[in-house]
Structures are given as C-alpha cells and as structure tokens.
C-alpha atoms as a PDB file:
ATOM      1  CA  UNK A   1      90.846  88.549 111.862  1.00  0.00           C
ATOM      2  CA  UNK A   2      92.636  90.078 108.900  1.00  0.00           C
ATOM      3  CA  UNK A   3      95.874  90.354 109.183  1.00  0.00           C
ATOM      4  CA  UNK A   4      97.842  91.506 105.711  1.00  0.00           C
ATOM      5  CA  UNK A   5     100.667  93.866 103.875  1.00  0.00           C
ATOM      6  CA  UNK A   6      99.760  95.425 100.337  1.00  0.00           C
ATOM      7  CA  UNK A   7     103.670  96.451  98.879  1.00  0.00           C
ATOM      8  CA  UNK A   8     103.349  99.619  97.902  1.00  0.00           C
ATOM      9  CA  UNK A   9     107.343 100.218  96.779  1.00  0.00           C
ATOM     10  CA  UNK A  10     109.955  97.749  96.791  1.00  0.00           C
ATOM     11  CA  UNK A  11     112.259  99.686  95.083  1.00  0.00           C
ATOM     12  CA  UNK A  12     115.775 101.315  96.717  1.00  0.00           C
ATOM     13  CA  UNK A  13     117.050 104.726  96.481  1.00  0.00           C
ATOM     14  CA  UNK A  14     114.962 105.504  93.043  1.00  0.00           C
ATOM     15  CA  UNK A  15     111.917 104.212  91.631  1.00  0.00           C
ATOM     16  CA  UNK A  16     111.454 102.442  88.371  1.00  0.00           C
ATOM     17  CA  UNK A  17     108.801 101.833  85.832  1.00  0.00           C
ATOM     18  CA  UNK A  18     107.594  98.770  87.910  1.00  0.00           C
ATOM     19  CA  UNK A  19     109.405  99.513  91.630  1.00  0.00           C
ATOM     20  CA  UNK A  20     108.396 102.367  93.481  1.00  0.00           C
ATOM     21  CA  UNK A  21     110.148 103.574  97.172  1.00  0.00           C
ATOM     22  CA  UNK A  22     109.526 101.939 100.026  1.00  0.00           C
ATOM     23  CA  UNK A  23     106.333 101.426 101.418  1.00  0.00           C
ATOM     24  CA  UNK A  24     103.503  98.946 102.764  1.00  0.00           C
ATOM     25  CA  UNK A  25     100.157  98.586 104.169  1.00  0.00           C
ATOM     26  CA  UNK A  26      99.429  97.087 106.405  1.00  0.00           C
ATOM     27  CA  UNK A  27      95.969  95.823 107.408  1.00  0.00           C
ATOM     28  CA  UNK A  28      95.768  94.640 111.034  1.00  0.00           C
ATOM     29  CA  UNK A  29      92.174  93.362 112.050  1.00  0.00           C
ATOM     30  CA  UNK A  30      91.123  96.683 110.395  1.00  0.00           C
ATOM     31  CA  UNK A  31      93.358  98.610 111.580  1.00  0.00           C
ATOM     32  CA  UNK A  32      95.282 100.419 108.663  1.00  0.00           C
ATOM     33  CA  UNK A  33      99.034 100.916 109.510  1.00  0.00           C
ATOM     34  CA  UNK A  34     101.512 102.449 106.885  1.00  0.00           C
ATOM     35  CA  UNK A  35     105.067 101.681 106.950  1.00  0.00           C
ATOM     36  CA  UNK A  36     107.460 104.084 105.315  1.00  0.00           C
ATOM     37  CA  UNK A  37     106.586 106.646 102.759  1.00  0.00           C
ATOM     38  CA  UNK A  38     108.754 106.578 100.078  1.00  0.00           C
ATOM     39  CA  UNK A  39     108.494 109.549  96.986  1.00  0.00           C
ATOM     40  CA  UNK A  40     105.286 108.697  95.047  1.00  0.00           C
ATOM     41  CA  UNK A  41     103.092 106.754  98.297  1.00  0.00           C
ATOM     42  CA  UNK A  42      99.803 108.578  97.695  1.00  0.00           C
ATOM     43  CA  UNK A  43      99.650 107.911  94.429  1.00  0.00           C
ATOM     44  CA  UNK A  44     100.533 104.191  95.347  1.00  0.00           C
ATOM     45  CA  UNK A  45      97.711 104.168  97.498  1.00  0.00           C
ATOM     46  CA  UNK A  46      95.227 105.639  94.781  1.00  0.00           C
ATOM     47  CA  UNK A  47      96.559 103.011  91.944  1.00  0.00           C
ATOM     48  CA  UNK A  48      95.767  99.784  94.440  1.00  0.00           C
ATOM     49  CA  UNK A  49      92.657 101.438  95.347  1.00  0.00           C
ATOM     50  CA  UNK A  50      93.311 102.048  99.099  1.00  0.00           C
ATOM     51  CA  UNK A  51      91.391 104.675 100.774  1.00  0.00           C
ATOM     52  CA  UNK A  52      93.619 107.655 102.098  1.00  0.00           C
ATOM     53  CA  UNK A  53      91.880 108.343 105.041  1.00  0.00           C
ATOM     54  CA  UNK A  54      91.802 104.673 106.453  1.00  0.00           C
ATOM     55  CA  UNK A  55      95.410 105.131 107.421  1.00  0.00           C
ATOM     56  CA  UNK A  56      95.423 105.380 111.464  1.00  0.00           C
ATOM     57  CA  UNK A  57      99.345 104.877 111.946  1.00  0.00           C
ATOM     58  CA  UNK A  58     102.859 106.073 109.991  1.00  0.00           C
ATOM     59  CA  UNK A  59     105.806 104.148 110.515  1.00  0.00           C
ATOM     60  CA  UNK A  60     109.219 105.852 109.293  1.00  0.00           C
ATOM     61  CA  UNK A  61     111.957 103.473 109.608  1.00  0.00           C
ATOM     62  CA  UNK A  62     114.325 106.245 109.371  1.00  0.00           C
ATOM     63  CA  UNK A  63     114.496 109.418 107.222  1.00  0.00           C
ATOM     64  CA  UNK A  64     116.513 108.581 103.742  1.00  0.00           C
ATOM     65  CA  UNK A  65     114.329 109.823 101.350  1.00  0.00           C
ATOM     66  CA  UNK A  66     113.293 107.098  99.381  1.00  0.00           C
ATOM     67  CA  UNK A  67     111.117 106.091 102.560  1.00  0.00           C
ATOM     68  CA  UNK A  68     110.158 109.770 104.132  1.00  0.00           C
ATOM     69  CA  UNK A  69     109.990 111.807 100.952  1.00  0.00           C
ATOM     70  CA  UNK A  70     106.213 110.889 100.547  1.00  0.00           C
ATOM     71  CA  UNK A  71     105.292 111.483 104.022  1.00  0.00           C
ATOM     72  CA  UNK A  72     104.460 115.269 103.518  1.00  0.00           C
ATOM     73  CA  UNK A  73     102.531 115.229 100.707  1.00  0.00           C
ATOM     74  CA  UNK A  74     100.583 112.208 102.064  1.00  0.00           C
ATOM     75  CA  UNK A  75      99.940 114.571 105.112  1.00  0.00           C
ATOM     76  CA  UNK A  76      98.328 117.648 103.162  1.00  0.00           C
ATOM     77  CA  UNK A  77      96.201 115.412 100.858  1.00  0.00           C
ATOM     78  CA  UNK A  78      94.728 113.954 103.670  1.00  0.00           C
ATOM     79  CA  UNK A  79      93.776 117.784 105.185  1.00  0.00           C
ATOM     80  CA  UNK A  80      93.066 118.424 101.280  1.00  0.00           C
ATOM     81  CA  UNK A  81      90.588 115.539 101.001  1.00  0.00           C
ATOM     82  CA  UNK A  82      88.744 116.190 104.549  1.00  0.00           C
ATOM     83  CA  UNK A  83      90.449 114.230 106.855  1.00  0.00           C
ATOM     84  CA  UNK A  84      89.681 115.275 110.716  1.00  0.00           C
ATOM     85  CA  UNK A  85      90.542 112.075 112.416  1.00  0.00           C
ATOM     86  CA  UNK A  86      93.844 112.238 114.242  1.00  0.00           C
ATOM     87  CA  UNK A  87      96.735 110.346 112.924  1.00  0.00           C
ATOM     88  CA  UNK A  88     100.055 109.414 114.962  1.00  0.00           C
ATOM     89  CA  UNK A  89     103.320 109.196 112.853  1.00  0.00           C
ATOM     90  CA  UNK A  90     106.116 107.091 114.798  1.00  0.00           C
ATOM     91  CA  UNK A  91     109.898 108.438 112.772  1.00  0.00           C
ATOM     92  CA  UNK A  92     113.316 109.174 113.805  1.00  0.00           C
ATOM     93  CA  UNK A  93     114.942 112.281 115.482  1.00  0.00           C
ATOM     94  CA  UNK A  94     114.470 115.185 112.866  1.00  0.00           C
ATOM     95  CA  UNK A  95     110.733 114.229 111.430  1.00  0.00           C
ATOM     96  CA  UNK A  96     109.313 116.900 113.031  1.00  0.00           C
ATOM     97  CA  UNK A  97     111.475 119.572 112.440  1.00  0.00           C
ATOM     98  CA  UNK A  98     111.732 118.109 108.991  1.00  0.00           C
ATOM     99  CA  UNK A  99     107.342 118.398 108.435  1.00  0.00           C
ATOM    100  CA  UNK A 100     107.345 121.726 110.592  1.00  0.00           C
ATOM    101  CA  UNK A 101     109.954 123.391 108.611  1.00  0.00           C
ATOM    102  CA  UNK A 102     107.891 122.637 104.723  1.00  0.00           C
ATOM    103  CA  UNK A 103     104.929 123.110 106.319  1.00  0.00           C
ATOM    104  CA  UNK A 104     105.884 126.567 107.568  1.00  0.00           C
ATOM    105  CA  UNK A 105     107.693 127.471 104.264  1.00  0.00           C
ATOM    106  CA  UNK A 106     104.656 126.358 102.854  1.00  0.00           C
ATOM    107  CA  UNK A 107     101.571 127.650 104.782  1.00  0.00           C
ATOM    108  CA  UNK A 108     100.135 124.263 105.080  1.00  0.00           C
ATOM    109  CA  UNK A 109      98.087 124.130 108.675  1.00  0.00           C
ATOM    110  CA  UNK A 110      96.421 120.766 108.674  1.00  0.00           C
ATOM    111  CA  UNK A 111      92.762 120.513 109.894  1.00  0.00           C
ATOM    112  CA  UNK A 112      93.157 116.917 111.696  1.00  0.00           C
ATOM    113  CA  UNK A 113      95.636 116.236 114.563  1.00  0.00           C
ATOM    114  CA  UNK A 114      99.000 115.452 113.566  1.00  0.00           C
ATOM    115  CA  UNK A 115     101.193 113.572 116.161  1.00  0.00           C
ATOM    116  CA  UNK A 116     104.775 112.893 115.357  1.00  0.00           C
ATOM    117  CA  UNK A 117     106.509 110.566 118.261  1.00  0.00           C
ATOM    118  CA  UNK A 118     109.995 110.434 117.644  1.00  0.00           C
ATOM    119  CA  UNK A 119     111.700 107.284 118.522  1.00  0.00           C
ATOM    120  CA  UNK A 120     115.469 107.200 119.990  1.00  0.00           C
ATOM    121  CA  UNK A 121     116.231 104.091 121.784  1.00  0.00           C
ATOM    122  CA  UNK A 122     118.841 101.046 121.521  1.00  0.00           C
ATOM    123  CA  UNK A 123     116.706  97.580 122.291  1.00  0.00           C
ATOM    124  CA  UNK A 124     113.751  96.926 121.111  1.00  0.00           C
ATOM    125  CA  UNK A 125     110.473  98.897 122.790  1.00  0.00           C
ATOM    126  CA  UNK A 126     106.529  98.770 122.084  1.00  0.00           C
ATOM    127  CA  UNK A 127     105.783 102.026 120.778  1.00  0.00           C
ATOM    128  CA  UNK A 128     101.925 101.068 120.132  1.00  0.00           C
ATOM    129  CA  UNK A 129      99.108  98.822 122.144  1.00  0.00           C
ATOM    130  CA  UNK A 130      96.133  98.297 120.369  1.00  0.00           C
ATOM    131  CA  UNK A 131      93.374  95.722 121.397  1.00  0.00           C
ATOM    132  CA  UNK A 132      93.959  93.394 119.027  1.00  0.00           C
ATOM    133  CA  UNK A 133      97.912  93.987 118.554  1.00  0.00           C
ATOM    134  CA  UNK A 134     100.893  95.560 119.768  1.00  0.00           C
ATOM    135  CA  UNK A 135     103.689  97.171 117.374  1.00  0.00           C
ATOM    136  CA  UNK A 136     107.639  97.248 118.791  1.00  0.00           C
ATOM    137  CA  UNK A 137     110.479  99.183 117.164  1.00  0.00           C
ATOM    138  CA  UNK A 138     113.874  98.163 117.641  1.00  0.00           C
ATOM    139  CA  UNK A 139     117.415  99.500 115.723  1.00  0.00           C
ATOM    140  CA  UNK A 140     118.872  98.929 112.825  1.00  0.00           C
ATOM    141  CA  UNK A 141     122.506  98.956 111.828  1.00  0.00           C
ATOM    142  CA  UNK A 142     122.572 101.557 108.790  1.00  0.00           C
ATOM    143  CA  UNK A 143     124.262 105.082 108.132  1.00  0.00           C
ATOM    144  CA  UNK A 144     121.599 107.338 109.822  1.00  0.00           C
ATOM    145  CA  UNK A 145     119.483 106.313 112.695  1.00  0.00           C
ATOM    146  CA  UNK A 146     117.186 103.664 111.769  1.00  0.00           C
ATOM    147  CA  UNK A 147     114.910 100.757 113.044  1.00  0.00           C
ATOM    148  CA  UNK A 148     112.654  97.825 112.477  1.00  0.00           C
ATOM    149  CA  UNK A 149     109.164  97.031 113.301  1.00  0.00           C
ATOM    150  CA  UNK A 150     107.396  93.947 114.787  1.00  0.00           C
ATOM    151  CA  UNK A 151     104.042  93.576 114.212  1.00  0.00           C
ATOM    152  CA  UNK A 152     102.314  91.071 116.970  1.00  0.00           C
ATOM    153  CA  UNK A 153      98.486  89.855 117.429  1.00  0.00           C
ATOM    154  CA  UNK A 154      97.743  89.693 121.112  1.00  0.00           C
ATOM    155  CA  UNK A 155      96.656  86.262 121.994  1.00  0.00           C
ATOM    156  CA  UNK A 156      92.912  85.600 120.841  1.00  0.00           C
ATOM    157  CA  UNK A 157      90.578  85.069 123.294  1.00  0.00           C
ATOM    158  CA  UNK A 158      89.718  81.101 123.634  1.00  0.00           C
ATOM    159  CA  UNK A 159      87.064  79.529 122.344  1.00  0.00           C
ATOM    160  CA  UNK A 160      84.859  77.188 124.560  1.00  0.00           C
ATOM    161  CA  UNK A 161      84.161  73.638 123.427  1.00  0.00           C
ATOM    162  CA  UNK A 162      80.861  72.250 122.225  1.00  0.00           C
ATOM    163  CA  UNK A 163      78.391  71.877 124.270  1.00  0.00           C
ATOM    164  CA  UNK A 164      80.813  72.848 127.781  1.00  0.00           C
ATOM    165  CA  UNK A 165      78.179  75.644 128.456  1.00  0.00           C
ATOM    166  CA  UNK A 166      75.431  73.734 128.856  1.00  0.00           C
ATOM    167  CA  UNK A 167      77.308  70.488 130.315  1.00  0.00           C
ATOM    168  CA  UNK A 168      78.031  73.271 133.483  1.00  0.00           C
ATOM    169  CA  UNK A 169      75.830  75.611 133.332  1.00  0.00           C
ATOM    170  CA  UNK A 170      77.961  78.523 132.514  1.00  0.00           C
ATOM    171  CA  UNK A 171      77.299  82.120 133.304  1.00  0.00           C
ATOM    172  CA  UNK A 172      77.970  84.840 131.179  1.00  0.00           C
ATOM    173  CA  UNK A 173      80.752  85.863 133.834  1.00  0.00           C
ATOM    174  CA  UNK A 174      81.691  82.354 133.646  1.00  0.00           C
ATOM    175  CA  UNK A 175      82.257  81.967 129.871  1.00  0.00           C
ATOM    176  CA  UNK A 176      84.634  85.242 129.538  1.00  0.00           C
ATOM    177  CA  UNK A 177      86.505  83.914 132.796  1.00  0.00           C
ATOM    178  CA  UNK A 178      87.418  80.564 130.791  1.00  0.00           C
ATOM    179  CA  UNK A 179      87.885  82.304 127.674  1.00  0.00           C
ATOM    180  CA  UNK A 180      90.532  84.628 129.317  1.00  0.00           C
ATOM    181  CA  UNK A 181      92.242  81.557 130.516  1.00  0.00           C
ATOM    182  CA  UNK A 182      91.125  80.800 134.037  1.00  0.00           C
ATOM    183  CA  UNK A 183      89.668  77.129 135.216  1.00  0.00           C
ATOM    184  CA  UNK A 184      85.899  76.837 136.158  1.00  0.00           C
ATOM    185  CA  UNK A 185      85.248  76.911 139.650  1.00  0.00           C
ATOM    186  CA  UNK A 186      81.718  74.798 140.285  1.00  0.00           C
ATOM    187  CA  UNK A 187      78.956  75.745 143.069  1.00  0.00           C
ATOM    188  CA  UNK A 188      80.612  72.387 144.898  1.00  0.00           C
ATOM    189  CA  UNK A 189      83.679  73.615 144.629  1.00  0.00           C
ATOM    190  CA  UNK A 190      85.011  70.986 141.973  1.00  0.00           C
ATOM    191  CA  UNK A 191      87.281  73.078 139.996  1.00  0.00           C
ATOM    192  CA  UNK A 192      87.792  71.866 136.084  1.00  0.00           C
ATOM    193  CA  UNK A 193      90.610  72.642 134.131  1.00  0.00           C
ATOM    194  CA  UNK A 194      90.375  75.242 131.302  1.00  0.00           C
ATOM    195  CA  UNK A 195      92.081  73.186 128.744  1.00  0.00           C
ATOM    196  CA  UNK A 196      89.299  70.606 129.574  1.00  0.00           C
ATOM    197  CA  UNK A 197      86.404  73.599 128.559  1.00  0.00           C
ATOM    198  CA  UNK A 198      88.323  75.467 125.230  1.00  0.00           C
ATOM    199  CA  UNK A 199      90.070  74.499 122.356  1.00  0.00           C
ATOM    200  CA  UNK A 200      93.826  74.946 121.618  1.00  0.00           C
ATOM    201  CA  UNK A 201      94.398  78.688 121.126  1.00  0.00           C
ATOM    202  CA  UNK A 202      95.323  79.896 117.702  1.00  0.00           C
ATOM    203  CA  UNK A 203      99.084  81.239 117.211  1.00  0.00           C
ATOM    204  CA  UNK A 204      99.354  84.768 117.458  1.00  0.00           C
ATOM    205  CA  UNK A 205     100.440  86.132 114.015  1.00  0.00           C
ATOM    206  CA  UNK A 206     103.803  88.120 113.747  1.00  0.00           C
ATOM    207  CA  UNK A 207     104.974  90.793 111.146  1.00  0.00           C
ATOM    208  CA  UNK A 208     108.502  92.214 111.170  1.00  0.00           C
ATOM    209  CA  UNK A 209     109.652  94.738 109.039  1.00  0.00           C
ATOM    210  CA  UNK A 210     113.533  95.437 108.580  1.00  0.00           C
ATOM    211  CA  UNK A 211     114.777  97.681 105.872  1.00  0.00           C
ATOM    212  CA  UNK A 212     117.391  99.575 105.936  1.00  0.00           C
ATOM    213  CA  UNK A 213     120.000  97.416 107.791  1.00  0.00           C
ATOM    214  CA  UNK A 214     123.702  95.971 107.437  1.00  0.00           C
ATOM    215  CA  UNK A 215     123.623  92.328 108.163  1.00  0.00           C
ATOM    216  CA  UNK A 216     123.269  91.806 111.471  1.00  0.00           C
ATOM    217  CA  UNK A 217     122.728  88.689 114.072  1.00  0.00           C
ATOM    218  CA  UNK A 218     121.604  90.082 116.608  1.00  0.00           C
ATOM    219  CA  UNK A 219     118.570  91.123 114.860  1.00  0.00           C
ATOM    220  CA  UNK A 220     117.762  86.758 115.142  1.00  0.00           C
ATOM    221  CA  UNK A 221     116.158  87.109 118.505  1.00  0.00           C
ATOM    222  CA  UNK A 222     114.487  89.795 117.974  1.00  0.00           C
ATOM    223  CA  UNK A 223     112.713  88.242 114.560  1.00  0.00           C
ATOM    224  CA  UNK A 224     112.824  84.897 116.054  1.00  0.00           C
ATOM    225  CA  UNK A 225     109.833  82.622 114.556  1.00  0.00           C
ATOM    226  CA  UNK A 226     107.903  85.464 113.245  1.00  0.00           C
ATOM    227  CA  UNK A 227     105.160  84.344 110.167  1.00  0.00           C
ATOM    228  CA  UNK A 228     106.615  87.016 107.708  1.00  0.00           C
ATOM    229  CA  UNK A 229     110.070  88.142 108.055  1.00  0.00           C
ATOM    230  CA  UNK A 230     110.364  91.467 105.140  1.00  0.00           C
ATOM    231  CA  UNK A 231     114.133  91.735 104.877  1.00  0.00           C
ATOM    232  CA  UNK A 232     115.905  94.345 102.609  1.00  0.00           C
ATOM    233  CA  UNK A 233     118.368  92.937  99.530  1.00  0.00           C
ATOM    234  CA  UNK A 234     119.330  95.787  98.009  1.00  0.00           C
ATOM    235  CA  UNK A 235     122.431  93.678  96.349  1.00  0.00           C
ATOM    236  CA  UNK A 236     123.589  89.828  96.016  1.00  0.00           C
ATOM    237  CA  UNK A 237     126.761  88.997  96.651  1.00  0.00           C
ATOM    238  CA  UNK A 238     128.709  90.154  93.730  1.00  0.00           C
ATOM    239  CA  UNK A 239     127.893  93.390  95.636  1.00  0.00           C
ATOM    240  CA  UNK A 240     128.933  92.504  98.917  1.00  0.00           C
ATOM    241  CA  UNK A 241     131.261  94.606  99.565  1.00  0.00           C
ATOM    242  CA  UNK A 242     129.301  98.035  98.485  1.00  0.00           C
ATOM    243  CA  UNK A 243     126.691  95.960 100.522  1.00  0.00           C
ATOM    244  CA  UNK A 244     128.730  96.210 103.789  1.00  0.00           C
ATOM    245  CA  UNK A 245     130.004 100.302 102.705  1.00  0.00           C
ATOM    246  CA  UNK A 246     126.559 101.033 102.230  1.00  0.00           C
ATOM    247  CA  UNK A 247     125.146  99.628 105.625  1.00  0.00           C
ATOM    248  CA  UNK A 248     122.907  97.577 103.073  1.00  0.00           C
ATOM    249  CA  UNK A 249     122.282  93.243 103.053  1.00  0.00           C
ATOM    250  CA  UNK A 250     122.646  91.108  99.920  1.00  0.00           C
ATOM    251  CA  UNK A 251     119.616  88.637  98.988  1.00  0.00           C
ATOM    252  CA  UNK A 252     122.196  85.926 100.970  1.00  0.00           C
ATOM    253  CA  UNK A 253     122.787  87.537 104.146  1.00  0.00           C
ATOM    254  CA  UNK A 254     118.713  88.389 104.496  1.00  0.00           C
ATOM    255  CA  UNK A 255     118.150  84.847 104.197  1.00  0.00           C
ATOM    256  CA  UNK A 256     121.066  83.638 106.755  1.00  0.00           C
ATOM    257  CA  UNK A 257     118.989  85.794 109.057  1.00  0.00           C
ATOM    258  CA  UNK A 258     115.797  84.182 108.533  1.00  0.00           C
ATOM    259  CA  UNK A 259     117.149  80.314 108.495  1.00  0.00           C
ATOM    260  CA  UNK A 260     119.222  81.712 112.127  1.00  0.00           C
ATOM    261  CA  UNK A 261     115.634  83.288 113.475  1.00  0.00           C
ATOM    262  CA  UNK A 262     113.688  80.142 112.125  1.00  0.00           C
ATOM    263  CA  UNK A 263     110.914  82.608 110.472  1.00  0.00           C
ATOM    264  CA  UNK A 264     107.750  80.975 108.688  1.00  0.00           C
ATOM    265  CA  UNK A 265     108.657  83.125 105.443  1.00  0.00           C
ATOM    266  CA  UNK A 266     110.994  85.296 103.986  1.00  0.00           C
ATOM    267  CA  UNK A 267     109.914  88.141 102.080  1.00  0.00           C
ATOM    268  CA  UNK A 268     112.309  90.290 100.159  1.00  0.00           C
ATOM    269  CA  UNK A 269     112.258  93.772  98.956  1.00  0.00           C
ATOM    270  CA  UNK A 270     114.561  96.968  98.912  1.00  0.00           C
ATOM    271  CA  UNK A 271     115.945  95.938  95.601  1.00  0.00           C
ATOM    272  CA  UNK A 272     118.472  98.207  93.629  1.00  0.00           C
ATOM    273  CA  UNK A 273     117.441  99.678  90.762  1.00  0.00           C
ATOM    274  CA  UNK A 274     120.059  98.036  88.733  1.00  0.00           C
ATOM    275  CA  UNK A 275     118.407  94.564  89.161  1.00  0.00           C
ATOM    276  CA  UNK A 276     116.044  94.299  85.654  1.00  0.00           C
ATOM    277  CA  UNK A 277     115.782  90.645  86.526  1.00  0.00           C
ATOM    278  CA  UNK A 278     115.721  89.687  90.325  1.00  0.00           C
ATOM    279  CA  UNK A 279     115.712  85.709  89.702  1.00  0.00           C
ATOM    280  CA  UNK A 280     119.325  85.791  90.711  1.00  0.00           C
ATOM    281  CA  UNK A 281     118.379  87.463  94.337  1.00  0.00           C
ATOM    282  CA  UNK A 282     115.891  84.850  94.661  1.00  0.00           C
ATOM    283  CA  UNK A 283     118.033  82.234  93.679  1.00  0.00           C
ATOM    284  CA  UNK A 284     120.659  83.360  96.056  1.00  0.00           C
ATOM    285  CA  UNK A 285     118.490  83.447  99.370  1.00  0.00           C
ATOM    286  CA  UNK A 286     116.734  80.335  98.559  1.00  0.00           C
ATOM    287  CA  UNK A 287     120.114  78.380  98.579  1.00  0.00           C
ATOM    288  CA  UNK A 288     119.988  79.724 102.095  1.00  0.00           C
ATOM    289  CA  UNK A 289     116.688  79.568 103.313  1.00  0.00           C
ATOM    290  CA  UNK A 290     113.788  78.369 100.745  1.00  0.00           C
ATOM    291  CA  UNK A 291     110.943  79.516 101.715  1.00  0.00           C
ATOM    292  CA  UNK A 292     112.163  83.269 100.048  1.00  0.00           C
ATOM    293  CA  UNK A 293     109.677  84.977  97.824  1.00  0.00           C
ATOM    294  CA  UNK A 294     110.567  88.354  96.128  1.00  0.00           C
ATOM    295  CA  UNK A 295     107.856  91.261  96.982  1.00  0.00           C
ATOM    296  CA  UNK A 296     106.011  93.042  94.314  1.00  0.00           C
ATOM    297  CA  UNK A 297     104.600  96.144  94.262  1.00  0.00           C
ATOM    298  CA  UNK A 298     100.913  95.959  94.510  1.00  0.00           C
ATOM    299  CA  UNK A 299     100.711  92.397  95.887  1.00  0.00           C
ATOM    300  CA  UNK A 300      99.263  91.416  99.045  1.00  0.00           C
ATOM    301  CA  UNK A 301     100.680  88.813 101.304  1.00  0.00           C
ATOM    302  CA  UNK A 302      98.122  87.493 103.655  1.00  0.00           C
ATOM    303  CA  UNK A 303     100.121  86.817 107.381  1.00  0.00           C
ATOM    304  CA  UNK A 304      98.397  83.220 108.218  1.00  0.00           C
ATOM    305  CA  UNK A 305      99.547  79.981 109.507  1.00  0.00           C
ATOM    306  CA  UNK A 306     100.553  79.340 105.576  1.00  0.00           C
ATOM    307  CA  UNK A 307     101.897  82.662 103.938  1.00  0.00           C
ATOM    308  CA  UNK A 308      99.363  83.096 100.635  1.00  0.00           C
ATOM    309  CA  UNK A 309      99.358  85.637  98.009  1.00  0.00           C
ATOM    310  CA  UNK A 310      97.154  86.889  95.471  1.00  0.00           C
END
C-alpha cells in the first residue's frame, strides 16, 4: 500500500528561487490528498509531473496566504482542464466566503462539485474516513485560526499463515472472519486462536502535519509515535524571540516536540526565506532529536517502517 508526501513548497511567507509556499502531496494507497496551497501550487504540481485531476482532498491548515493563496487558481484549472469529479476542501472559518467572493467577482462557475467543510473545533476530530485511512484535524497555536493534520492507515486486514486453510478446511466466510481478527470456531466445537492462524499484523502507518504553530506540548500526545512527524522551523534560536511574537517554532523547539512524542522521524519545513543555507536548522534539531531531515521541494518521503527518500 503506498503511502507517501511529494513537498511541493517548503518555503514561509515568500517563495524563493528553490522554496516555494507551503504545500504537499500526499499519496495514500492511491488516494491523492493535498495539504495546503500555497501561491504557485499548480504549477508545483505540473513541474513534479503530478496529474491535476488526481487530487480527491484539500487540506488548508489555516488561511495565511502563503498556504491558501493557490487554492483558487488550483480550483478553476481543474474546471479549465475538464475536471467533473467532486472534490471536498477541509479550511478554516472564512474559505468559503473567501472562494465565493473571487469567484463571483470573477464569473468563474465551476463544472465539478466543489465542497468546502469548514473546520472550528478545539481537540482533535476525524474530519475524513476512508477505507484504507482516516484523516483528524486538531489546533494549532498561531495568530489566526489554525490546525494540524494526522494522517492514519486503518489496521490492515491479517494475513493467514501457510498452509492454515487447508490444515482446517477454511471457508471463504471462514478466512475473512480470521482475517478481521476473530478465532476459528471448528464443526466440533474446538475453537483455535487467531494468533495461532495469521501472522503479526503490520503497524499502521501515521502522517502528521503541523505548520503553522508556536511551540507547544500539548501537541506530544496528539503526534505521539507517529512514522513522519512534518514540523514547521521557520527560525533557530537566534530568532527565538520573533519565533514566540510570530506564533512560529525554531528548528530546536520542533525537535523537543518530536524527542517528547517519540516520533519515527522528523521532517522539517516552513523555513524563512532568510535561511540561504539551512545546515544550521538541521544542526540545531539534531542536537535535540537526530533523526531530523530538512524537506525539499520536489522530494518524496516514502512513510514506511524506515523513512526513505529518493
């Protein structure tokens, strides 16, 4: 089951000649989910050679513009291009208003259904259930409304042991009972155990997404042993005072927050534009928490048991 992120921007505020605005794609088991939509997405997407139109999901973490700016162009290329599938945008308070209002001023009337769900709530919630995952939102501590995003596979089904079909003479009913979980109940009545049938289930994979947010532990048990853990740095800690103004986190803090939440890997992005050289942010978090790698637009990190890249 594929489970990856393409970076798209990594970039804060302003884009430079090798860091656009926020944004990533993610694939999940085919499933194409887009999170934030910084100025200069679609032609992001076009560059990496990423179809438009295999988008199914939007997720606005909140509506600064270097990661909502893109979001209505995106949205009349796609009825420019054909698209007639419906697509379901998850944003802040004020998206709507914000698309109806340039749309209107605009004459753009889209030819596919557009849903905008507007999120407004204080703990964490699953705003999506798919068959193969399940996304939750949860807030953010920055200047204007924002929030986070976990990414979860559901638990694969099991997988039956060699040769335990035949050794019991397993129905098809049988066989999807013990791969949801249950024990094998035998014409005698001999029941045997499931773990005795299937092999140890592999871990679900989890994604979680945080950027923009002030540094925050309470966010640790909500990130807790995730495989990927993509924390904002906008600044290091020379900065860490404009850090704490700004509602921002330096490379440090993002990294105190994934030694506290025990993630797999840290993956950091957001990075101000007056970093030429990021080696110092990387430095900085991995005299925190080591396994920190610095995201690059058009990468794509692979979410498995061992974090790859390529």
């Amino acid at each position: 089951m594929v489970f990856n992120i393409l970076v798209l921007g990594s970039g804060a505020a302003t884009p430079t000649n090798n860091r656009h605005c926020s944004a990533q794609l993610v694939n999940m088991c085919g499933s194409h989910i887009l999170i934030d939509c910084g100025e200069g997405t679609q032609d992001q997407l076009r560059r990496y050679h990423q179809k438009l139109q295999s988008i199914k999901y939007i997720l606005i973490s909140h509506l600064h513009g270097d990661h909502f700016f893109g979001l209505p162009g995106l949205l009349s290329t796609l009825h420019l291009c054909g698209r007639t599938e419906p697509l379901s945008v998850f944003a802040p308070k004020g998206a709507s208003e914000a698309i109806r209002l340039l749309f209107d001023v605009s004459g753009t009337e889209l030819r596919y259904p557009l849903s905008i769900v507007e999120m407004d709530m204080e703990s964490p919630v699953t705003i999506l259930q798919e068959r193969y995952f399940h996304i939750d939102a949860f807030p953010l501590q920055h200047s204007v409304p924002t929030y986070g995003f976990l990414i979860v596979e559901e638990p694969p089904l099991l997988n039956l042991r060699p040769k335990m079909r035949d050794k019991y003479q397993m129905t098809n009913d049988d066989c999807i009972r013990v791969k949801n979980g249950e024990d094998l109940r035998l014409v005698d009545g001999t029941v045997v155990a499931n773990a005795d049938l299937t092999l140890p289930r592999r871990k679900q994979r989890k994604y979680a997404y945080c950027c923009d947010t002030a540094f925050d532990e309470s966010l640790v048990d909500t990130v807790a042993g995730v495989d990927m853990l993509c924390m904002e740095s906008t600044f290091d800690n020379a900065f860490c005072a404009m850090a704490e103004e700004r509602r921002h986190c330096t490379a440090q803090q993002a990294a105190t927050i994934a030694a506290q939440a025990g993630v797999r890997q840290l993956l950091l992005t957001h990075f101000s534009a007056r970093y030429r050289d990021i080696e110092p942010l990387l430095n900085e978090a991995r005299s925190v928490f080591q396994s920190t790698i610095c995201a690059s637009d058009g990468t794509f990190y692979e979410i498995t048991s061992q974090i790859k890249t390529s």
